[in-house]
N, C-alpha and C. Protein backbone atom coordinates (compact mmCIF):
# COMPACT_ATOMS: atom_id res chain seq x y z
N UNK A 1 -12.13 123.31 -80.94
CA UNK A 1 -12.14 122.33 -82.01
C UNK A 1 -10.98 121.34 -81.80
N UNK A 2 -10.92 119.91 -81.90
CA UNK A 2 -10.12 118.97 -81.61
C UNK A 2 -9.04 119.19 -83.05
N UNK A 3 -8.35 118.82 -82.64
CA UNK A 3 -6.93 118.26 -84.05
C UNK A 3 -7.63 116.95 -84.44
N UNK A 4 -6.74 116.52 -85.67
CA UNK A 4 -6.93 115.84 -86.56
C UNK A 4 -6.53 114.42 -85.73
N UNK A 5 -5.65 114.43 -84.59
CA UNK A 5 -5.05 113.75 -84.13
C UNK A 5 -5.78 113.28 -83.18
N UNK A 6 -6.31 114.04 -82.42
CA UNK A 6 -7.55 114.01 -81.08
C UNK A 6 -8.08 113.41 -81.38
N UNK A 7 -9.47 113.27 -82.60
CA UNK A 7 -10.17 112.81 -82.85
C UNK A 7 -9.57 111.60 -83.87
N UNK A 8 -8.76 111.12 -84.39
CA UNK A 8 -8.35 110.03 -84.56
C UNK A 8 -8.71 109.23 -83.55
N UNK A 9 -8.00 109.79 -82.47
CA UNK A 9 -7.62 108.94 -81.36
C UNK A 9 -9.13 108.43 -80.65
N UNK A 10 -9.87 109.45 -80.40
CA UNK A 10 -11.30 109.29 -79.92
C UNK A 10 -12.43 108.28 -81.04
N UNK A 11 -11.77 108.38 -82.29
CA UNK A 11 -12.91 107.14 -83.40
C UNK A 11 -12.09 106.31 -83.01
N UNK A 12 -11.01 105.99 -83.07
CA UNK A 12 -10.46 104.46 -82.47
C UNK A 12 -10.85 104.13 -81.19
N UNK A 13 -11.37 104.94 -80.23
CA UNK A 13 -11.49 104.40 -78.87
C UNK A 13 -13.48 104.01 -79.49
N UNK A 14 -13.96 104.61 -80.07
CA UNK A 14 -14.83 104.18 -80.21
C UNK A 14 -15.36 102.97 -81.15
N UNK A 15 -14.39 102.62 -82.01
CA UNK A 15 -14.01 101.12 -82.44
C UNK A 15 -14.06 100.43 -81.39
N UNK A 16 -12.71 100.25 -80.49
CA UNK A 16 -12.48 99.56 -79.66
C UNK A 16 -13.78 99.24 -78.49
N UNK A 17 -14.13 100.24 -78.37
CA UNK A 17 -15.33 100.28 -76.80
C UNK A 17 -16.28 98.93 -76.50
N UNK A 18 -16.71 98.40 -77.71
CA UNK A 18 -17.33 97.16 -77.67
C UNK A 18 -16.62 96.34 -77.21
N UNK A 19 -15.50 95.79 -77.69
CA UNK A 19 -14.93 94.56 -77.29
C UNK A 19 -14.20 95.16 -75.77
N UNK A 20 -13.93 95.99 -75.15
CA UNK A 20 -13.15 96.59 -73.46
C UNK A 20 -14.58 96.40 -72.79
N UNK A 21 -15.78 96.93 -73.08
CA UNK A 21 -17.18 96.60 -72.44
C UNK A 21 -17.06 95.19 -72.22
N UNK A 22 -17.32 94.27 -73.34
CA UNK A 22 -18.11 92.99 -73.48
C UNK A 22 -16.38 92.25 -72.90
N UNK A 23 -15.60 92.84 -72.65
CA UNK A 23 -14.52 91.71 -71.71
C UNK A 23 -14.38 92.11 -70.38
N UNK A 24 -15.14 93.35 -69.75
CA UNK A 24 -15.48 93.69 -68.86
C UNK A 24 -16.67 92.51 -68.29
N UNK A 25 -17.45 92.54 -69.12
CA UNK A 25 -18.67 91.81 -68.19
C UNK A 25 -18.80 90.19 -68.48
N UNK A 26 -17.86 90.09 -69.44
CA UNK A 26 -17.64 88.66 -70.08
C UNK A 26 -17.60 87.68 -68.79
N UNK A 27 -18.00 86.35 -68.51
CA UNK A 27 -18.50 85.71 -67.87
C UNK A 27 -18.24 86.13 -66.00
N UNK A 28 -19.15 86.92 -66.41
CA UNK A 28 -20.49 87.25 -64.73
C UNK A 28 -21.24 86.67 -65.02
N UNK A 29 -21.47 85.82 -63.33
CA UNK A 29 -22.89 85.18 -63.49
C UNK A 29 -24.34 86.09 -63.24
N UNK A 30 -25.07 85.62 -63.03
CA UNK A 30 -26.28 86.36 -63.02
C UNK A 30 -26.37 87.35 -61.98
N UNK A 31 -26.29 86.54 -60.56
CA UNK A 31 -26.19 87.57 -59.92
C UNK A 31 -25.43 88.61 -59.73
N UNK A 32 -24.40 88.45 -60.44
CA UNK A 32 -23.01 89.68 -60.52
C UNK A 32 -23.65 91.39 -61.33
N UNK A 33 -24.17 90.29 -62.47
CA UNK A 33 -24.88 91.43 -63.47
C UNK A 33 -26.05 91.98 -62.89
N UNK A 34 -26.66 91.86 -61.86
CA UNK A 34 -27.58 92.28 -61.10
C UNK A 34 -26.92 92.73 -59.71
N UNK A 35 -25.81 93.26 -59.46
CA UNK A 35 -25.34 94.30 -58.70
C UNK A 35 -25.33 95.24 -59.02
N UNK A 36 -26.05 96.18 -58.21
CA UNK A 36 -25.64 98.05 -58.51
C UNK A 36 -24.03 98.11 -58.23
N UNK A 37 -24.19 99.27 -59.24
CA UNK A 37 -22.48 99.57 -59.42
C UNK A 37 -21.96 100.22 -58.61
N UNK A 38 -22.80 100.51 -57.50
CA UNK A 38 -22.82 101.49 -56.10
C UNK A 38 -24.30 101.56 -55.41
N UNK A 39 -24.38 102.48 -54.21
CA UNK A 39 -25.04 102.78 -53.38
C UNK A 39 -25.91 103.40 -54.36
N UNK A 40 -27.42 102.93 -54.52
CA UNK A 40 -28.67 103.89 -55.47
C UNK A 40 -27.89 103.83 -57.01
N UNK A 41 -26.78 103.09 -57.43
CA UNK A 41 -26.54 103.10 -58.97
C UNK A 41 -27.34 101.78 -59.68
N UNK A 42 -27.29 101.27 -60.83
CA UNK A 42 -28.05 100.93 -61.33
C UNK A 42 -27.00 99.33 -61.71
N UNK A 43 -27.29 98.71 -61.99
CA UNK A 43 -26.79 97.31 -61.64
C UNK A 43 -26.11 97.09 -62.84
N UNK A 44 -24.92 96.04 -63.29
CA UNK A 44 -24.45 96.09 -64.07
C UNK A 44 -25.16 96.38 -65.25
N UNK A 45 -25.92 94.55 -65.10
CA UNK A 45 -26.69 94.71 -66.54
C UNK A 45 -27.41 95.76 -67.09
N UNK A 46 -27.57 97.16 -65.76
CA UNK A 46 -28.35 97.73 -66.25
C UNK A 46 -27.46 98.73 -67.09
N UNK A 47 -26.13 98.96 -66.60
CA UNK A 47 -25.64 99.81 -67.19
C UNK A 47 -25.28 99.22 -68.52
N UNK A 48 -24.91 98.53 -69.43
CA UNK A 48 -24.60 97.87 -70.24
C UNK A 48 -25.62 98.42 -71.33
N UNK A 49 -26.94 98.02 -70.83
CA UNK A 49 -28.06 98.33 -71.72
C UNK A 49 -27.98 99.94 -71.97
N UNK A 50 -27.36 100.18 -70.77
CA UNK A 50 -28.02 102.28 -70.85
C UNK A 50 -26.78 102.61 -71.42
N UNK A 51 -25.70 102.06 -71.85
CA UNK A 51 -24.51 102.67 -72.68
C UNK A 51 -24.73 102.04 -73.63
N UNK A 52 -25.48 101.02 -74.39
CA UNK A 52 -25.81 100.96 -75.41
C UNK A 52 -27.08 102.17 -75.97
N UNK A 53 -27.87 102.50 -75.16
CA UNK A 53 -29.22 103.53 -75.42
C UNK A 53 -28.38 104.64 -75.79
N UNK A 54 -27.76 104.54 -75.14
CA UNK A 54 -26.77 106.31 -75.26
C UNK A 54 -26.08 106.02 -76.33
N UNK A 55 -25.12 104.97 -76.81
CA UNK A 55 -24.74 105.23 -78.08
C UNK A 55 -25.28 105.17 -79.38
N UNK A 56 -26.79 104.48 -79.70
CA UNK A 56 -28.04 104.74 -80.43
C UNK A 56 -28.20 105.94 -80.56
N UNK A 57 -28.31 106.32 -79.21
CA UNK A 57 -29.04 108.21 -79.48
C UNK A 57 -27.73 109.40 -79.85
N UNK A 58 -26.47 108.87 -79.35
CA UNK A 58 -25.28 109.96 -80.11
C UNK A 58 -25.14 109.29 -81.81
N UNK A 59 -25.47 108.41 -81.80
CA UNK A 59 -24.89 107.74 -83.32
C UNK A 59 -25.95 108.40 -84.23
N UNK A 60 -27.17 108.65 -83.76
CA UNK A 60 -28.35 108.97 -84.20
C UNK A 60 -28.11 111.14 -84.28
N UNK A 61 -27.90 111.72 -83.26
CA UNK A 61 -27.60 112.84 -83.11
C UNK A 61 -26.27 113.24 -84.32
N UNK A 62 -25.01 112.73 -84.40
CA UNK A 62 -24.71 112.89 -85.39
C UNK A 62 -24.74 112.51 -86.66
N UNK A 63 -25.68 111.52 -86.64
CA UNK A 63 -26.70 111.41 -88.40
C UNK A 63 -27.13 113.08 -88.45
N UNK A 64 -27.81 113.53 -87.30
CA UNK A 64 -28.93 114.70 -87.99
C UNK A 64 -28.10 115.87 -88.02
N UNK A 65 -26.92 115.97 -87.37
CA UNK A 65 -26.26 117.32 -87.38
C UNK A 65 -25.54 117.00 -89.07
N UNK A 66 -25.53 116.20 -88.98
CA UNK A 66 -24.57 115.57 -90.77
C UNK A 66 -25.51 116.05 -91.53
N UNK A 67 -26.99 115.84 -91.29
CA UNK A 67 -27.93 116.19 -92.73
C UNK A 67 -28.64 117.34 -92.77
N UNK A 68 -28.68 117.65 -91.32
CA UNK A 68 -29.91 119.10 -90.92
C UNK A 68 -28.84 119.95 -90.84
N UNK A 69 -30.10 121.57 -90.78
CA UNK A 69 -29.66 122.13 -90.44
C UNK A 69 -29.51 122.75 -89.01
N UNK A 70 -29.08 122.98 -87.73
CA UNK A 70 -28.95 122.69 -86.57
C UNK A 70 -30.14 122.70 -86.27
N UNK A 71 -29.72 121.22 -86.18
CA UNK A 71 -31.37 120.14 -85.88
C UNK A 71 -31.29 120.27 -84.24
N UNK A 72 -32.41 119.88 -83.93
CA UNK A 72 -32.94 119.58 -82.42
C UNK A 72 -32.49 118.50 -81.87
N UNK A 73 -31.48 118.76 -81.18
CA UNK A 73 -31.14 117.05 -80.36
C UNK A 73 -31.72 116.81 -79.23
N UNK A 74 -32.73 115.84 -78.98
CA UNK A 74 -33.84 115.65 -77.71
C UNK A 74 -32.91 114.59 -76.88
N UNK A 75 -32.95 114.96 -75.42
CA UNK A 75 -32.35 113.75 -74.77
C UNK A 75 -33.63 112.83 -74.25
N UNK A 76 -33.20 111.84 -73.89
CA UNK A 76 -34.22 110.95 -73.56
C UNK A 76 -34.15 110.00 -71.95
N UNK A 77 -35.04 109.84 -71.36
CA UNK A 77 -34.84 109.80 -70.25
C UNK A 77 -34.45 108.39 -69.61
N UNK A 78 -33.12 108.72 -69.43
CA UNK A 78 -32.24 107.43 -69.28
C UNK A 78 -33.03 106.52 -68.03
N UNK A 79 -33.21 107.10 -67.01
CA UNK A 79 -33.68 106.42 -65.66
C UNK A 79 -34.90 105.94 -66.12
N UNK A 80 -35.91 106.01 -66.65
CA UNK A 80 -36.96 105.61 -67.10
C UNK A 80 -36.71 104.43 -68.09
N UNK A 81 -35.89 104.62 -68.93
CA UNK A 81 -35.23 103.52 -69.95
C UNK A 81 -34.65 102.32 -69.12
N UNK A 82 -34.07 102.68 -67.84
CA UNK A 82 -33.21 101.51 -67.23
C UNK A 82 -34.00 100.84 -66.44
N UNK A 83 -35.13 101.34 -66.20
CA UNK A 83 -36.52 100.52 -65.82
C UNK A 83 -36.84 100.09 -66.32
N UNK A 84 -36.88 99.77 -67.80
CA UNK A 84 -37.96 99.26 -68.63
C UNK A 84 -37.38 97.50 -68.41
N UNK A 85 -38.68 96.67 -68.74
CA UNK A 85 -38.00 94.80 -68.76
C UNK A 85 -36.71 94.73 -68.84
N UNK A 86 -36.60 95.28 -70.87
CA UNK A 86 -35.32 95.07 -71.57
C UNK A 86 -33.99 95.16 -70.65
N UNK A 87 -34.19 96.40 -70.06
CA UNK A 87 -32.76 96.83 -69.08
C UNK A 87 -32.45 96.23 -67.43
N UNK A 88 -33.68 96.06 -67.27
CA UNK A 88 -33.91 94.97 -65.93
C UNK A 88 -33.35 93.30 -66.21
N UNK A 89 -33.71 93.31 -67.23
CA UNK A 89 -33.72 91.74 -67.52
C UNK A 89 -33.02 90.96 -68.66
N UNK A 90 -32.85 91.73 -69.82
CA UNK A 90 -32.37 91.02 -70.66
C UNK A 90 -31.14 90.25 -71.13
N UNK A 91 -30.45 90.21 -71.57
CA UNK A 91 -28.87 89.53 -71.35
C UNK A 91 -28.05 90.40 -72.00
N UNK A 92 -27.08 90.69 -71.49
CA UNK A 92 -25.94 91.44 -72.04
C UNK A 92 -25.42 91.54 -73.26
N UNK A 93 -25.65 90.30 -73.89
CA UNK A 93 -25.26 89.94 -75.05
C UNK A 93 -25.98 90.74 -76.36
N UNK A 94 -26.90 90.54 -75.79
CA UNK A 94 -27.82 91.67 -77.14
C UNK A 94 -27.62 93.21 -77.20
N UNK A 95 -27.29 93.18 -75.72
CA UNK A 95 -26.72 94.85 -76.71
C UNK A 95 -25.41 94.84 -76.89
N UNK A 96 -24.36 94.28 -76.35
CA UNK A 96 -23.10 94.14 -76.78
C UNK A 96 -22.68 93.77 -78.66
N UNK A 97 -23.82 92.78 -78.88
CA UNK A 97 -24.01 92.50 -80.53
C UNK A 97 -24.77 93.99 -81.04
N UNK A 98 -25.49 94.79 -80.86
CA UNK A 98 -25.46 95.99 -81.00
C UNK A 98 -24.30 96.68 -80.97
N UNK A 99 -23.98 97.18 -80.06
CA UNK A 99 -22.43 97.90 -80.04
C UNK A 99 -21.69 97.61 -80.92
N UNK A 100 -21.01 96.32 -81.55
CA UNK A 100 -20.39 95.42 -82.53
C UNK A 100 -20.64 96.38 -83.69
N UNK A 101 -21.82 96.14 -83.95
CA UNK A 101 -22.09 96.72 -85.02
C UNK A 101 -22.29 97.87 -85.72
N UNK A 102 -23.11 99.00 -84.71
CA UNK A 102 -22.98 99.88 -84.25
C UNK A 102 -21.87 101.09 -84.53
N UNK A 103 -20.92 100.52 -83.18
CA UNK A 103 -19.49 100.95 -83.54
C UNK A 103 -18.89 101.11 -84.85
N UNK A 104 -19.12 99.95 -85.60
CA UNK A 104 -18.01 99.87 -86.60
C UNK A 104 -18.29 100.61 -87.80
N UNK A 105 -20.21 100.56 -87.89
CA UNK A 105 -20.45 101.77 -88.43
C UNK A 105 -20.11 103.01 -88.70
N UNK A 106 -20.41 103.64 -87.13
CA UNK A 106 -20.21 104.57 -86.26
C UNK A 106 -18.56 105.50 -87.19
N UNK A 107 -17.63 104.27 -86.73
CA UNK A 107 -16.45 104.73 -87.13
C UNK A 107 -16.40 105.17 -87.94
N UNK A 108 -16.75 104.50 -88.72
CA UNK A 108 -16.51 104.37 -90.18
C UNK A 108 -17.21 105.58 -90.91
N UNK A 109 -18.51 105.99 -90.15
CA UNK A 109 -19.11 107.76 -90.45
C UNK A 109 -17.85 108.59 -90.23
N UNK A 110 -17.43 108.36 -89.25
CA UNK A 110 -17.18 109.50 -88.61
C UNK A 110 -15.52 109.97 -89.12
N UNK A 111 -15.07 109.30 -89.23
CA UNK A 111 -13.73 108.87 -89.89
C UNK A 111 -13.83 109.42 -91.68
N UNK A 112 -14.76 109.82 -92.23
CA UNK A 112 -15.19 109.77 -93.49
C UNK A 112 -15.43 111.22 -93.39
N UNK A 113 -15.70 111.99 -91.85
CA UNK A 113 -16.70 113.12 -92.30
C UNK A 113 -15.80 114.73 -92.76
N UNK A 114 -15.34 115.31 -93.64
CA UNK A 114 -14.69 115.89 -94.42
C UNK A 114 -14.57 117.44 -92.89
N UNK A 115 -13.33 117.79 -93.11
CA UNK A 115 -13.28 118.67 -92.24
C UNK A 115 -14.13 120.08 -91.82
N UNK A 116 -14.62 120.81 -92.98
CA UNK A 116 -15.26 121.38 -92.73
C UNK A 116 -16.72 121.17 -91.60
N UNK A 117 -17.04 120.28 -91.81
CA UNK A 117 -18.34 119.19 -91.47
C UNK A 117 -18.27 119.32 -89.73
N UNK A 118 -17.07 119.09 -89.21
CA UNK A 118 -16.84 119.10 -88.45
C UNK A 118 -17.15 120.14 -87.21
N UNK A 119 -17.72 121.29 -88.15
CA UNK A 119 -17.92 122.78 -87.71
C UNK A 119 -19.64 123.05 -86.98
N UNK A 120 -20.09 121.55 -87.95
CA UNK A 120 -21.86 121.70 -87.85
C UNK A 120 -22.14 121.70 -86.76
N UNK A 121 -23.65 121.81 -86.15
CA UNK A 121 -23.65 121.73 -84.32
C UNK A 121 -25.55 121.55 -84.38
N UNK A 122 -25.60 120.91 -83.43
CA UNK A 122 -27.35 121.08 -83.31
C UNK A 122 -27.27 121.59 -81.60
N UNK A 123 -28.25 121.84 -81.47
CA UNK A 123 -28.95 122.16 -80.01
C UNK A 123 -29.62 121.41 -79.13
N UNK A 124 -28.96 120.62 -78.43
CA UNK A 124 -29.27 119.95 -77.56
C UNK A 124 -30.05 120.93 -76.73
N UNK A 125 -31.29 119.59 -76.19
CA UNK A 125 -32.32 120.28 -75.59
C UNK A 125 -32.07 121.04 -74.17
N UNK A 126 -31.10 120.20 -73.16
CA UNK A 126 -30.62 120.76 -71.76
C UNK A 126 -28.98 120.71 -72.09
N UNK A 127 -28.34 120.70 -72.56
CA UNK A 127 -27.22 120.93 -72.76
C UNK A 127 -26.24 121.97 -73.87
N UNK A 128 -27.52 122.48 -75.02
CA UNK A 128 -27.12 123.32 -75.62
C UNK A 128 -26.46 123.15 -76.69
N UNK A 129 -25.92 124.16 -77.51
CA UNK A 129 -24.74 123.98 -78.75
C UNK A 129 -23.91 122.93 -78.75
N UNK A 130 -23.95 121.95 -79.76
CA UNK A 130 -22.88 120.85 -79.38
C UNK A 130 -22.88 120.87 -80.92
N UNK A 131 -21.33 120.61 -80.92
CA UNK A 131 -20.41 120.33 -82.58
C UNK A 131 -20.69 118.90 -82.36
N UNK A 132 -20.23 118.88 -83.77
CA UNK A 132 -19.83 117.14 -83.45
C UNK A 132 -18.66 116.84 -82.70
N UNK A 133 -17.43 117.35 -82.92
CA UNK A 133 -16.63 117.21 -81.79
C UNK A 133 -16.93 117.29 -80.39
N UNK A 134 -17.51 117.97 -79.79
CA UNK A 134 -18.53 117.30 -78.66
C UNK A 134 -18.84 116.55 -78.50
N UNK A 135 -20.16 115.78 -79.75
CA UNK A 135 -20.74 114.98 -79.48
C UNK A 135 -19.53 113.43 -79.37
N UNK A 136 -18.50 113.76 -80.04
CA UNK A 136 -16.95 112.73 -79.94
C UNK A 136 -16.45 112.52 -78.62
N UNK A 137 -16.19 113.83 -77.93
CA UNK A 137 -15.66 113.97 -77.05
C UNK A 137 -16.61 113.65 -75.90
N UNK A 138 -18.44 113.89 -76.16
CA UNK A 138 -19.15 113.31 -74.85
C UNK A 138 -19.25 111.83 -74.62
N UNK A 139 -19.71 111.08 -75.85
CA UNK A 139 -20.02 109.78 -75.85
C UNK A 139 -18.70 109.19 -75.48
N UNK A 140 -17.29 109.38 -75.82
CA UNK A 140 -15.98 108.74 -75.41
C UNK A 140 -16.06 109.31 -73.58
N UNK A 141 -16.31 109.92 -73.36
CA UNK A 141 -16.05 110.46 -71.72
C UNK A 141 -17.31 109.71 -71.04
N UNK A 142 -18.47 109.76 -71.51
CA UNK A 142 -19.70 108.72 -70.96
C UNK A 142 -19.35 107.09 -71.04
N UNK A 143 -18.68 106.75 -71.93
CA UNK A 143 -18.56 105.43 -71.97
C UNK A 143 -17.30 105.20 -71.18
N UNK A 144 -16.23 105.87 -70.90
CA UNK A 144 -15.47 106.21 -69.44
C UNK A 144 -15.87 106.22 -68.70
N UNK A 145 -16.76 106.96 -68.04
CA UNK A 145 -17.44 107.39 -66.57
C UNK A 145 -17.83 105.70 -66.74
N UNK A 146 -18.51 104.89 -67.94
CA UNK A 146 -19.31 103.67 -67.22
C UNK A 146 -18.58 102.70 -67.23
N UNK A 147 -17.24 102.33 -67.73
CA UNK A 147 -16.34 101.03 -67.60
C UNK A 147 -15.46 101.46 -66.30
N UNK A 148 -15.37 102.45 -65.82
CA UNK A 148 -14.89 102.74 -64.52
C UNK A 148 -15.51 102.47 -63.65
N UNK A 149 -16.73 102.35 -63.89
CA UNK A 149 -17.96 102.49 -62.72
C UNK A 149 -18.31 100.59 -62.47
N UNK A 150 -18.64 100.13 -63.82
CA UNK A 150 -18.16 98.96 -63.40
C UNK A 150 -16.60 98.03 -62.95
N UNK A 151 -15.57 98.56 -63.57
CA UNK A 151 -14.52 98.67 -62.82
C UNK A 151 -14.43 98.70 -61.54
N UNK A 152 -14.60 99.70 -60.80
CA UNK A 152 -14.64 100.47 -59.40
C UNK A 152 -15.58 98.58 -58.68
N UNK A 153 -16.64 98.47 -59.17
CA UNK A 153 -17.49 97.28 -58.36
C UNK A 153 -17.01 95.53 -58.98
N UNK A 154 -16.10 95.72 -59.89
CA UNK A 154 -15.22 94.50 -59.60
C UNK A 154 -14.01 94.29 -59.00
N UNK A 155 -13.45 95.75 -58.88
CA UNK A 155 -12.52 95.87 -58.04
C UNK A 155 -12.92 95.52 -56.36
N UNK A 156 -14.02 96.39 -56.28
CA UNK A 156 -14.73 96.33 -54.66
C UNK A 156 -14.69 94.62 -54.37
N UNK A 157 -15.65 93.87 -55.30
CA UNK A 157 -16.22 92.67 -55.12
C UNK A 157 -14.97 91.49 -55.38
N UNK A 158 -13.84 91.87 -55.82
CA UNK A 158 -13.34 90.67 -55.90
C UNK A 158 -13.73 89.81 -57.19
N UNK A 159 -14.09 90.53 -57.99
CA UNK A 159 -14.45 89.58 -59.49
C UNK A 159 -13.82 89.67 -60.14
């Protein structure tokens, strides 16, 4: 179980995450945002869109552990999602104005949710028992793994 302090620290990083993303990719031109972020990785824009999907579906996962009782958390299949038009093609901007909003929500749950609460857990489908502190501690470490990852390919490229 995290301290009171931990998870401070982890709802403020998840405040913040929108605006460190969206000044990450803040003016790339087109073709920039259509570089894989590596060898077989998925291209900027695509990642942008798929860390917005992922924070929909954790923001959504701890709605149901908040109201259910250890509810079913289904994952959903990211590689299939980053195929779709939207993630191929669309502009960064729309999910970044997601995130915005999102986030501040987000916080603002989570920051509110009384200590005991903290104890609840649903069952993720391939990953198992997850508290909400988990679910704190995964979505802050996933949205790491992906500003590094684009990191790592502006570092490479010289952008």
């Amino acid at each position: 179980m995290l301290t009171i302090a931990e998870r401070e620290k982890l709802i403020g990083r998840i405040r913040e995450f929108p605006q460190v993303l969206g000044d990450m990719v803040r003016g790339l031109r087109e073709d920039q945002l259509d570089t894989p972020c590596g060898e077989g990785e998925w291209t900027v824009r695509q990642v942008v869109h798929h860390v917005t999907d992922a924070c929909l579906n954790y923001f959504i996962r701890m709605k149901l552990v908040l109201t259910e009782e250890k509810p079913i958390l289904k994952p959903f299949q990211q590689d299939e999602w980053a195929r779709l038009p939207d993630s191929l093609c669309a502009s960064p901007e729309g999910s970044l104005s997601i995130l915005r909003g999102l986030h501040a929500r987000w916080a603002d749950l989570i920051e509110s949710v009384p200590e005991p609460a903290w104890e609840r857990w649903g069952m993720h489908l391939e990953l198992g028992k997850l508290t909400l502190d988990d679910l704190l501690v995964n979505i802050n470490r996933h949205s790491d793994e992906h500003l590094a990852q684009i990191g790592r390919l502006r570092k490479k490229a010289g952008w």
